[in-house]
Protein backbone atom coordinates (compact mmCIF):
# COMPACT_ATOMS: atom_id res chain seq x y z
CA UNK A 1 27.87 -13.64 -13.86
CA UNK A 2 27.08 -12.26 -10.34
CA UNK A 3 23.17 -11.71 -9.80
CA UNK A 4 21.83 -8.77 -7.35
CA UNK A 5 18.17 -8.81 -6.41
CA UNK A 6 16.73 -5.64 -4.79
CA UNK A 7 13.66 -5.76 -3.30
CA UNK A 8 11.67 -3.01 -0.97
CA UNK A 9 9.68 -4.12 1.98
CA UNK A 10 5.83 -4.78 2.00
CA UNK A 11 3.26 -2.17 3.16
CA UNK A 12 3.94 -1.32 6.52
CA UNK A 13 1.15 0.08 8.78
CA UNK A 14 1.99 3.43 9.15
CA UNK A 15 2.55 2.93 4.71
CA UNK A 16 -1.16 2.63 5.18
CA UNK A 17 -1.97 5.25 8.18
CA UNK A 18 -0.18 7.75 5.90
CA UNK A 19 2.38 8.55 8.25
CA UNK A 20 6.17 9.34 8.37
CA UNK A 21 8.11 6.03 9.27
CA UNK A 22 11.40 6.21 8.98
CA UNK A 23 13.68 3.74 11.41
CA UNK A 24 10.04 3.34 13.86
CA UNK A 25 9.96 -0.08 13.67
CA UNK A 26 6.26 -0.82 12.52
CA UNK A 27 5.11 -4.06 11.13
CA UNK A 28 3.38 -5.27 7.55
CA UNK A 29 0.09 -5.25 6.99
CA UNK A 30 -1.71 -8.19 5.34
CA UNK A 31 -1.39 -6.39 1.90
CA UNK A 32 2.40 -6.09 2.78
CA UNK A 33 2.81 -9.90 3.48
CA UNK A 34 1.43 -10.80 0.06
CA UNK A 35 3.33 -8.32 -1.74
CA UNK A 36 6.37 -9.96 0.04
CA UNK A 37 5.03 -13.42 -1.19
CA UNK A 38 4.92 -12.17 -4.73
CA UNK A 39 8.19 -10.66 -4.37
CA UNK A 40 9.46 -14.51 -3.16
CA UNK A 41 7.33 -16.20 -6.10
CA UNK A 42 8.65 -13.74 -8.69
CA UNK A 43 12.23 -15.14 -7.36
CA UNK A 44 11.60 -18.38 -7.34
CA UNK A 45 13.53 -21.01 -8.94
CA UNK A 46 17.04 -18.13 -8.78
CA UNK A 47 20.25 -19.08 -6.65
CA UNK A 48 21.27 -16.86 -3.69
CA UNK A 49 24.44 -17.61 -1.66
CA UNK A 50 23.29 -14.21 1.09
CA UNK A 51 20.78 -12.03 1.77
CA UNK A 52 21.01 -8.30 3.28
CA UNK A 53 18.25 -6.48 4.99
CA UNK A 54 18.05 -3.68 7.80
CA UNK A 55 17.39 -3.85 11.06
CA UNK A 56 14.09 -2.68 10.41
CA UNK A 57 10.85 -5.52 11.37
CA UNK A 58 9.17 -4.79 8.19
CA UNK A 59 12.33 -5.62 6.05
CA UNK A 60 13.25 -8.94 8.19
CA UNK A 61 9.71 -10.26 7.79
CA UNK A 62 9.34 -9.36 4.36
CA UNK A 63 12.94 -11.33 3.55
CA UNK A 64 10.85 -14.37 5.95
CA UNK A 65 8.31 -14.68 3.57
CA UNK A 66 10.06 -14.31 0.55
CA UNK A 67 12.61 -17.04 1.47
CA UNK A 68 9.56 -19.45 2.49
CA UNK A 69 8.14 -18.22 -0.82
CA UNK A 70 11.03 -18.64 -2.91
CA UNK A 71 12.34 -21.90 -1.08
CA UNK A 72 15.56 -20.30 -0.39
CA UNK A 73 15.81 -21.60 3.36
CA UNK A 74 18.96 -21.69 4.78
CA UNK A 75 20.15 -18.46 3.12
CA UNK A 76 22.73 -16.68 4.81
CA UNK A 77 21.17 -13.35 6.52
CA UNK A 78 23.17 -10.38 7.22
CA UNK A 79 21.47 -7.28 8.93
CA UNK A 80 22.80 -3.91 9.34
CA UNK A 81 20.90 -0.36 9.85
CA UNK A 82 23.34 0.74 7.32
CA UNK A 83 20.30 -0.42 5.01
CA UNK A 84 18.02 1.36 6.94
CA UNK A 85 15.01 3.42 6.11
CA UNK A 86 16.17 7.10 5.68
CA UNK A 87 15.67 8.58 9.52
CA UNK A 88 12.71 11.04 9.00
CA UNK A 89 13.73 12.94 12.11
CA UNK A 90 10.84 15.08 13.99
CA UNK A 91 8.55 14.03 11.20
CA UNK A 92 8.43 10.31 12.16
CA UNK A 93 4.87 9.49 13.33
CA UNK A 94 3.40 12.52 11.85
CA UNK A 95 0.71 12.04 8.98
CA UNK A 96 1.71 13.18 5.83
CA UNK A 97 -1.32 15.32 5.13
CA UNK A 98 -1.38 16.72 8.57
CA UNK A 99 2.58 17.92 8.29
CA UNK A 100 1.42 19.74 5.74
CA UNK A 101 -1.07 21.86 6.95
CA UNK A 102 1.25 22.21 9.98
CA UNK A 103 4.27 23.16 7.91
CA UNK A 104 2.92 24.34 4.26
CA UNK A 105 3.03 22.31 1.18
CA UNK A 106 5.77 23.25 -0.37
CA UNK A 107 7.91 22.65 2.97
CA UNK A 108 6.76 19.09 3.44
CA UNK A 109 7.61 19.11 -0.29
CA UNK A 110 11.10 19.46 0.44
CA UNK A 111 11.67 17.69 3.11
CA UNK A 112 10.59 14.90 1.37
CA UNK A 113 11.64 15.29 -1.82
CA UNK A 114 14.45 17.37 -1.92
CA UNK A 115 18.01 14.92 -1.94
CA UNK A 116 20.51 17.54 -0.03
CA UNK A 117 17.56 18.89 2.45
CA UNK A 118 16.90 17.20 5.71
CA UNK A 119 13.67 17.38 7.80
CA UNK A 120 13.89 18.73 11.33
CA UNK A 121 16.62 16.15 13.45
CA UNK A 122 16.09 13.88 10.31
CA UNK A 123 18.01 12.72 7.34
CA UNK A 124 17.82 13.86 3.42
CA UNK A 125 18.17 11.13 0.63
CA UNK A 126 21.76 12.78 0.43
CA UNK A 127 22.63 11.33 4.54
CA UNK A 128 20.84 7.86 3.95
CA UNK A 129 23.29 7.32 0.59
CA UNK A 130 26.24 8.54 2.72
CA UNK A 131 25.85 5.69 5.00
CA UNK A 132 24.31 2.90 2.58
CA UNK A 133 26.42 3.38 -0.43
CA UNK A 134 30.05 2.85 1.65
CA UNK A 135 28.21 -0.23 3.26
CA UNK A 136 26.95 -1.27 -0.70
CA UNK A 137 30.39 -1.04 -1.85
CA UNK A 138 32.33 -2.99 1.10
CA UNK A 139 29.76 -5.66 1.94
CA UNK A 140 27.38 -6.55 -0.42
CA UNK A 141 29.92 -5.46 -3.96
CA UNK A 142 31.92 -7.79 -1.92
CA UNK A 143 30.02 -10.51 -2.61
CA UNK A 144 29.64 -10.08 -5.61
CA UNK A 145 33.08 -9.45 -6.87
CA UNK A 146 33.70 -12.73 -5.15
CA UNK A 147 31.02 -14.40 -7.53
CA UNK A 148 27.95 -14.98 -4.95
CA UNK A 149 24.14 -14.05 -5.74
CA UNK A 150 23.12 -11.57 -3.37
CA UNK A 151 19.37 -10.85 -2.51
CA UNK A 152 18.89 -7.16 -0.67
CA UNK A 153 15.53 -6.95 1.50
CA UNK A 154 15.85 -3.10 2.72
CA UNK A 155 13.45 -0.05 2.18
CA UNK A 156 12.62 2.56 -0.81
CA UNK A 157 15.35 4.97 0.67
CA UNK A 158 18.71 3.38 0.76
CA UNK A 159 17.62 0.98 -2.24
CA UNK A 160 16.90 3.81 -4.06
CA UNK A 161 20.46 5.20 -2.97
CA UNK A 162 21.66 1.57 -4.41
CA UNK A 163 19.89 1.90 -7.54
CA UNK A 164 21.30 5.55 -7.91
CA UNK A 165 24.61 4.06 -8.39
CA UNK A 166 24.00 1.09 -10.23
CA UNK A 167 22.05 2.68 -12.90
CA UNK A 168 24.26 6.34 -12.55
CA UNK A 169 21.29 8.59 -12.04
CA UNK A 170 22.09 11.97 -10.95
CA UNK A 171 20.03 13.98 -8.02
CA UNK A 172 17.07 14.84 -10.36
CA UNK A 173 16.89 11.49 -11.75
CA UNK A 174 17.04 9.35 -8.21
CA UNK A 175 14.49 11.65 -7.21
CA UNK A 176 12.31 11.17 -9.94
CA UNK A 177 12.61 7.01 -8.87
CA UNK A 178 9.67 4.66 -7.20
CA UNK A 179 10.49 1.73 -6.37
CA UNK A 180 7.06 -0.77 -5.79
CA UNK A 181 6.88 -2.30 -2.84
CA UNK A 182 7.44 -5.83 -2.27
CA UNK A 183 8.62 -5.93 -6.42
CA UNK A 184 12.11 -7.17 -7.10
CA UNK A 185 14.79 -5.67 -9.87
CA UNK A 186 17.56 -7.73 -10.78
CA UNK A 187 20.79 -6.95 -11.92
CA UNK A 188 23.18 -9.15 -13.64
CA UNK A 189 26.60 -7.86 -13.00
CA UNK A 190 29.89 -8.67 -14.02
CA UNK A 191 32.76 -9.52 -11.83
CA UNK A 192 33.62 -5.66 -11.13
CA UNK A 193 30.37 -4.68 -10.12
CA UNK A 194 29.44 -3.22 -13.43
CA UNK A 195 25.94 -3.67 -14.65
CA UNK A 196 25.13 -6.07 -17.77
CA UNK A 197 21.66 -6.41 -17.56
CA UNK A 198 18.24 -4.87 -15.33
CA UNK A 199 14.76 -6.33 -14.97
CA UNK A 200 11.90 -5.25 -13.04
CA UNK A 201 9.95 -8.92 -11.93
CA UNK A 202 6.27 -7.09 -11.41
């Protein structure tokens, strides 16, 4: 029985600043580095035969600490910006409360919470699952249909895309999902993918 851990980066900087991220590749802050510790001591003692992250700093170093944490050194690491934070376009940089009064609440509101309605240049939560999911199913389903524990270190976007399809949430209900930073959920699967079991390790 196949095991997927998911777990979403540690507070970045610009997490903290308040700003619009996206693939800017910003570091963790000190709060972000223990939440990745957690993450690795809520993990340890559990078998992984690969790991997945981004391309993304703040996911590598947050998979770092969480293998020190864990003692899971010498894990296989495979990185791909197919796992990448969804792009947030013309917004990236920007503080959140300042877009607002630049653009209107109920625009910003859209942007960012809307799944089929892109910012300016950027991505909706529709275009980060179009290029995660395929990647999901090929790669890291992969593993698992061959039998291998899988840990995935990538960001609340296109893990929330993941979890979309594990759990079969529609739009209103992947919307509606927050996933904690730095907190793992676990899936046992079978040997098709198919989901037997769900824990959230807070």
């Amino acid at each position: 029985m196949p095991t997927l851990a998911i777990v979403r980066h540690g507070q970045s900087l610009w997490n903290l600043q308040n700003r619009f991220t996206g693939w800017v590749d910003v570091p963790l802050t000190p709060k972000g580095e223990q939440e990745a510790i957690r993450g690795g001591e809520r993990l340890r003692g559990m078998h992984f035969d690969v790991a997945y992250t981004s391309a993304l700093t703040r996911a590598h170093e947050t998979l770092r600490l969480i293998v020190e944490t864990a003692g899971l050194e010498g894990l296989p690491v495979i990185r791909d910006q197919a796992l990448n934070e969804r792009h947030y376009g013309d917004l990236q940089g920007l503080n959140k409360a300042e877009t607002a009064e630049r653009y209107g609440d109920e625009q910003v509101h859209i942007w960012r919470r809307s799944y089929a309605t892109p910012p300016p240049n950027g991505e909706a939560l529709k275009n980060t699952a179009e290029r995660t999911l395929p990647f999901f199913e090929r790669a890291i389903l992969g593993d698992i249909k061959l039998g291998n524990n899988v840990l995935v270190v990538a960001h609340g976007n296109s893990n929330r895309s993941i979890v979309m399809q594990l759990d079969g949430l529609d739009e209103a209900g992947v919307l509606a999902l927050e996933l904690a930073t730095g907190v793992p959920v676990v899936y046992d699967l079978d040997d098709t993918g198919a989901v037997l079991d769900k824990r959230i390790l807070e």
